[in-house]
Protein backbone atom coordinates (compact mmCIF):
# COMPACT_ATOMS: atom_id res chain seq x y z
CA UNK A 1 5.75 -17.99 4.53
CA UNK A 2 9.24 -18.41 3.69
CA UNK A 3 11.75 -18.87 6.07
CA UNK A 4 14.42 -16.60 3.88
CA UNK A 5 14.37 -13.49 1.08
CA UNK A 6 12.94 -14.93 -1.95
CA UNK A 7 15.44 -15.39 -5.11
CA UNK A 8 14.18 -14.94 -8.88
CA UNK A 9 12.57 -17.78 -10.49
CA UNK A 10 12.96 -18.86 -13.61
CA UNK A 11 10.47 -17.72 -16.56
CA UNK A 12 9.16 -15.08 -14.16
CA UNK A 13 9.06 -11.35 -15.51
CA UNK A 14 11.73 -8.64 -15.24
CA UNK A 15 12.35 -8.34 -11.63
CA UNK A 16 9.92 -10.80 -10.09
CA UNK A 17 10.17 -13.04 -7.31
CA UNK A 18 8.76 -15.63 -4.99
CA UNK A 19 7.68 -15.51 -1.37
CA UNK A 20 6.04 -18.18 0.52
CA UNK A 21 3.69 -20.43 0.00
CA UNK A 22 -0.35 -19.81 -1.95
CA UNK A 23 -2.94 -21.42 -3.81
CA UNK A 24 -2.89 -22.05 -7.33
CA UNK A 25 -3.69 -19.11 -9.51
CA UNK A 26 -6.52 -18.87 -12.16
CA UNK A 27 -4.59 -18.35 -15.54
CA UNK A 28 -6.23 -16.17 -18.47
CA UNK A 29 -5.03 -17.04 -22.27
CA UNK A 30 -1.79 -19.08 -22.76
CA UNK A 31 -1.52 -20.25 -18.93
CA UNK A 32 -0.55 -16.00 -17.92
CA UNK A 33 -1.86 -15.74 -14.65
CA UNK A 34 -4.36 -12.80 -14.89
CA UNK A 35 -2.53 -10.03 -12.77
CA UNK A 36 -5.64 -7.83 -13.18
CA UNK A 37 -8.31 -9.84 -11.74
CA UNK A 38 -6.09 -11.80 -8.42
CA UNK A 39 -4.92 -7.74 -7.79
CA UNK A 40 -8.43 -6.87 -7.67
CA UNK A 41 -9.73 -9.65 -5.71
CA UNK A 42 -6.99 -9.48 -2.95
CA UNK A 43 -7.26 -5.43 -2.70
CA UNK A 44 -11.13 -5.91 -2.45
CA UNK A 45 -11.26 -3.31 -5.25
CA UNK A 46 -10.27 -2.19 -8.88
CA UNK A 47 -6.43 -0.37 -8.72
CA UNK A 48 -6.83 3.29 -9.26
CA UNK A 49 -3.51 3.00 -11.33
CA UNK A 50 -1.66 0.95 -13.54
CA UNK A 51 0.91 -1.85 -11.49
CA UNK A 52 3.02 -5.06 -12.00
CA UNK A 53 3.52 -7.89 -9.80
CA UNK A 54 6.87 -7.77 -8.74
CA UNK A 55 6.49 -10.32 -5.95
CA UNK A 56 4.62 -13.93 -5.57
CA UNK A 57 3.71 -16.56 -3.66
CA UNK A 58 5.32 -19.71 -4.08
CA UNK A 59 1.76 -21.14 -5.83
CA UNK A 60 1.83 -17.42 -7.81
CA UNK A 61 -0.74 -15.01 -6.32
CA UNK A 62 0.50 -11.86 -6.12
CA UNK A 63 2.61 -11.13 -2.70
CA UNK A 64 3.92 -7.53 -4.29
CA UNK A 65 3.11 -4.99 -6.89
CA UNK A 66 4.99 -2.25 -8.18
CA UNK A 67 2.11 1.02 -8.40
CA UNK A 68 2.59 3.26 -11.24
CA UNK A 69 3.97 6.90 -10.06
CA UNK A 70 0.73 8.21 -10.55
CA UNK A 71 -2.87 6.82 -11.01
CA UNK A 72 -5.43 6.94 -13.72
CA UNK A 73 -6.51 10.35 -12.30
CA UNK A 74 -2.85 11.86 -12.31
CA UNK A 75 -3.05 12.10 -8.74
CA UNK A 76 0.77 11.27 -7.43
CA UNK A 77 1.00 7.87 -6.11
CA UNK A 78 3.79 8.26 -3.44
CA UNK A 79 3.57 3.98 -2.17
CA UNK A 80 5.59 2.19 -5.36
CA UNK A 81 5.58 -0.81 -3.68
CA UNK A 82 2.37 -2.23 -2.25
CA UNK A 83 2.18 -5.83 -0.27
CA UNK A 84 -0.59 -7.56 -1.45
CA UNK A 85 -0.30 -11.08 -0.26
CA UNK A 86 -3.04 -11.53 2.70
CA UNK A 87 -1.15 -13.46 5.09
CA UNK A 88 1.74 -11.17 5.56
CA UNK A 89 -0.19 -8.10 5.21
CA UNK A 90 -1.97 -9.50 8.14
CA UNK A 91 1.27 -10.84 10.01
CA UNK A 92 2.76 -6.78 9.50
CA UNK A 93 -0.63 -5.42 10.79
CA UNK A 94 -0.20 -8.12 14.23
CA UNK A 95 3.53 -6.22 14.32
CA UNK A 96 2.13 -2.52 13.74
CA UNK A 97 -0.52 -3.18 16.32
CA UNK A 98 1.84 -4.40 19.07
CA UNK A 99 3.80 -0.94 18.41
CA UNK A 100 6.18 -2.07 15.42
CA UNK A 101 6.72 0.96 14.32
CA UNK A 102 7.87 2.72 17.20
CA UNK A 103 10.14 -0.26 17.91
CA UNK A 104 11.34 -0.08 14.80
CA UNK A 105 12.26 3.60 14.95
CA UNK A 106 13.72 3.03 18.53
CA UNK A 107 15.70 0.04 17.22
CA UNK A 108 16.99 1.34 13.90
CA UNK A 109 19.66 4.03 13.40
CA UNK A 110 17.79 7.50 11.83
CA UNK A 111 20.60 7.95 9.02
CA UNK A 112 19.90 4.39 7.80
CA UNK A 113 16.19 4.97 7.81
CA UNK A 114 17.32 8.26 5.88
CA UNK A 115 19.05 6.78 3.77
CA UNK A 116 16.41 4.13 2.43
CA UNK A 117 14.01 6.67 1.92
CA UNK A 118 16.35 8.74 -0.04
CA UNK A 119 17.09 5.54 -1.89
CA UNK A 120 13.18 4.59 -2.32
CA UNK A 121 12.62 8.43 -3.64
CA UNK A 122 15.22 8.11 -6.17
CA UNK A 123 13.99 5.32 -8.12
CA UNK A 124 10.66 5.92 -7.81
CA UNK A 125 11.58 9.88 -8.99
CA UNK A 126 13.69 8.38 -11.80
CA UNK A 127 10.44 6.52 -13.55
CA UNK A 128 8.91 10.07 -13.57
CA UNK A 129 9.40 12.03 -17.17
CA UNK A 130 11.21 15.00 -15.74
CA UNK A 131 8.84 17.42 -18.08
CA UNK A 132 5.68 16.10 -16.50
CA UNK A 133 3.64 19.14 -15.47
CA UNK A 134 1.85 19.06 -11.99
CA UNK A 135 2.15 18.00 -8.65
CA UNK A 136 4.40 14.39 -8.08
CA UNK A 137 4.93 11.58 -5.38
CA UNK A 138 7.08 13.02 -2.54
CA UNK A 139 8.60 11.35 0.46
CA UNK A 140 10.47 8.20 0.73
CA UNK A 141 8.73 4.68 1.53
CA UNK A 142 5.04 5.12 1.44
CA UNK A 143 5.34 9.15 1.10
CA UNK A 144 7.24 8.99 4.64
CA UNK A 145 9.66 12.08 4.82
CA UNK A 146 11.51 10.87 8.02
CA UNK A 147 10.97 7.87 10.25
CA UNK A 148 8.98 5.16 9.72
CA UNK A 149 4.87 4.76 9.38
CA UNK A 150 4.02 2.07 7.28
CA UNK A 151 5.91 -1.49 8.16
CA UNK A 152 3.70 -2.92 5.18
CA UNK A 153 5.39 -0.45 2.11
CA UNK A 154 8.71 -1.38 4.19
CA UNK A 155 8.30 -4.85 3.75
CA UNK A 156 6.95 -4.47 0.54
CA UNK A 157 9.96 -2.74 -0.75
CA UNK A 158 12.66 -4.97 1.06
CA UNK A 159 10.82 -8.04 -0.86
CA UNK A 160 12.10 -7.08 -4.01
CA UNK A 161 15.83 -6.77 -2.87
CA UNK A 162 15.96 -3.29 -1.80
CA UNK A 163 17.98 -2.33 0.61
CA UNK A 164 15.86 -1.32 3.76
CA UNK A 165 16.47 -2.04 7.04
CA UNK A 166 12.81 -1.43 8.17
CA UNK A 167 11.94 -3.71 5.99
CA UNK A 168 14.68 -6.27 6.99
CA UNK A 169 13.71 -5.71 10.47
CA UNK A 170 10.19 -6.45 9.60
CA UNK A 171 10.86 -9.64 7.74
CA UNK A 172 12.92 -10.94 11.14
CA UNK A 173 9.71 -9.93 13.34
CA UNK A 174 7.52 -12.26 11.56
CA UNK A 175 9.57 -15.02 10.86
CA UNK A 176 11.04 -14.32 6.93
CA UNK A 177 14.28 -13.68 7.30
CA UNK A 178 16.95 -15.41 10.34
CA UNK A 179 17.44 -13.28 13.22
């Protein structure tokens, strides 16, 4: 794992970046790393709904995709950003499991909790076509109205430069960011 937040690489898509370290990648036609097949393999299943890796591993497996607002189904997908990457999803499970997330609300002002969700909601309402007929995502980080429940979509989030203390706190808990 990286000892700080991860900057952009170069020749890396839109908004990607790079966390820690992984194994080499398999690469489909013209050296692309096939995002399809490494999401499946470290989900242990086939995405219900269209993504993009927004976040690697310093060798280039995915660490964090971006989930479509809604899956194939049109069921509302309320978790935009999903962490992927086995060894911190297991590192943020250790943390949850040793009561994380009540430390986390006990340790972190409500209003700036609040606000990140409010912030989350935003951009993740803003990639919705406002005409769209039928129910949508609601909440703020991982559907969460108030508080926190999930230090994973936290973390997941705060790895692509957002602003969330959660997930700032989370990254200090298991050794990403300096205390």
């Amino acid at each position: 794992m990286s000892p700080s937040r991860p900057g952009r690489p170069p020749g890396r898509g839109r908004d990607e970046r790079t966390v820690g370290p992984a194994d080499t990648v398999p690469t489909g036609p013209e050296g692309v790393p096939d995002d399809t097949v490494l999401v499946e393999e470290l989900l242990g299943r086939r995405p219900a709904g269209d993504f993009e890796v927004v976040v690697r591993a310093e060798g280039g497996t995915p660490a964090v995709i971006e989930n479509a607002p809604f899956l194939h189904d049109g069921t509302p997908m309320p978790t935009r950003y999903w962490l992927v990457d086995p060894a911190l999803r297991e590192a943020v499970s250790r943390l949850e499991s040793a009561g994380g997330v009540r430390q986390a609300e006990a340790e972190i002002p409500p209003d700036r909790i609040a606000e990140a969700h409010e912030r989350y909601r935003s951009a993740r309402d803003a990639a919705i076509d406002p005409d769209r007929p039928g129910p949508r995502p609601s909440g703020g980080v991982g559907g969460t109205r108030q508080g926190v429940k999930c230090l994973h979509a936290h973390l997941a989030w705060w790895l692509t430069g957002a602003d969330d203390p959660v997930g700032e706190w989370t990254a200090r808990r298991i050794g990403l960011h300096p205390s």
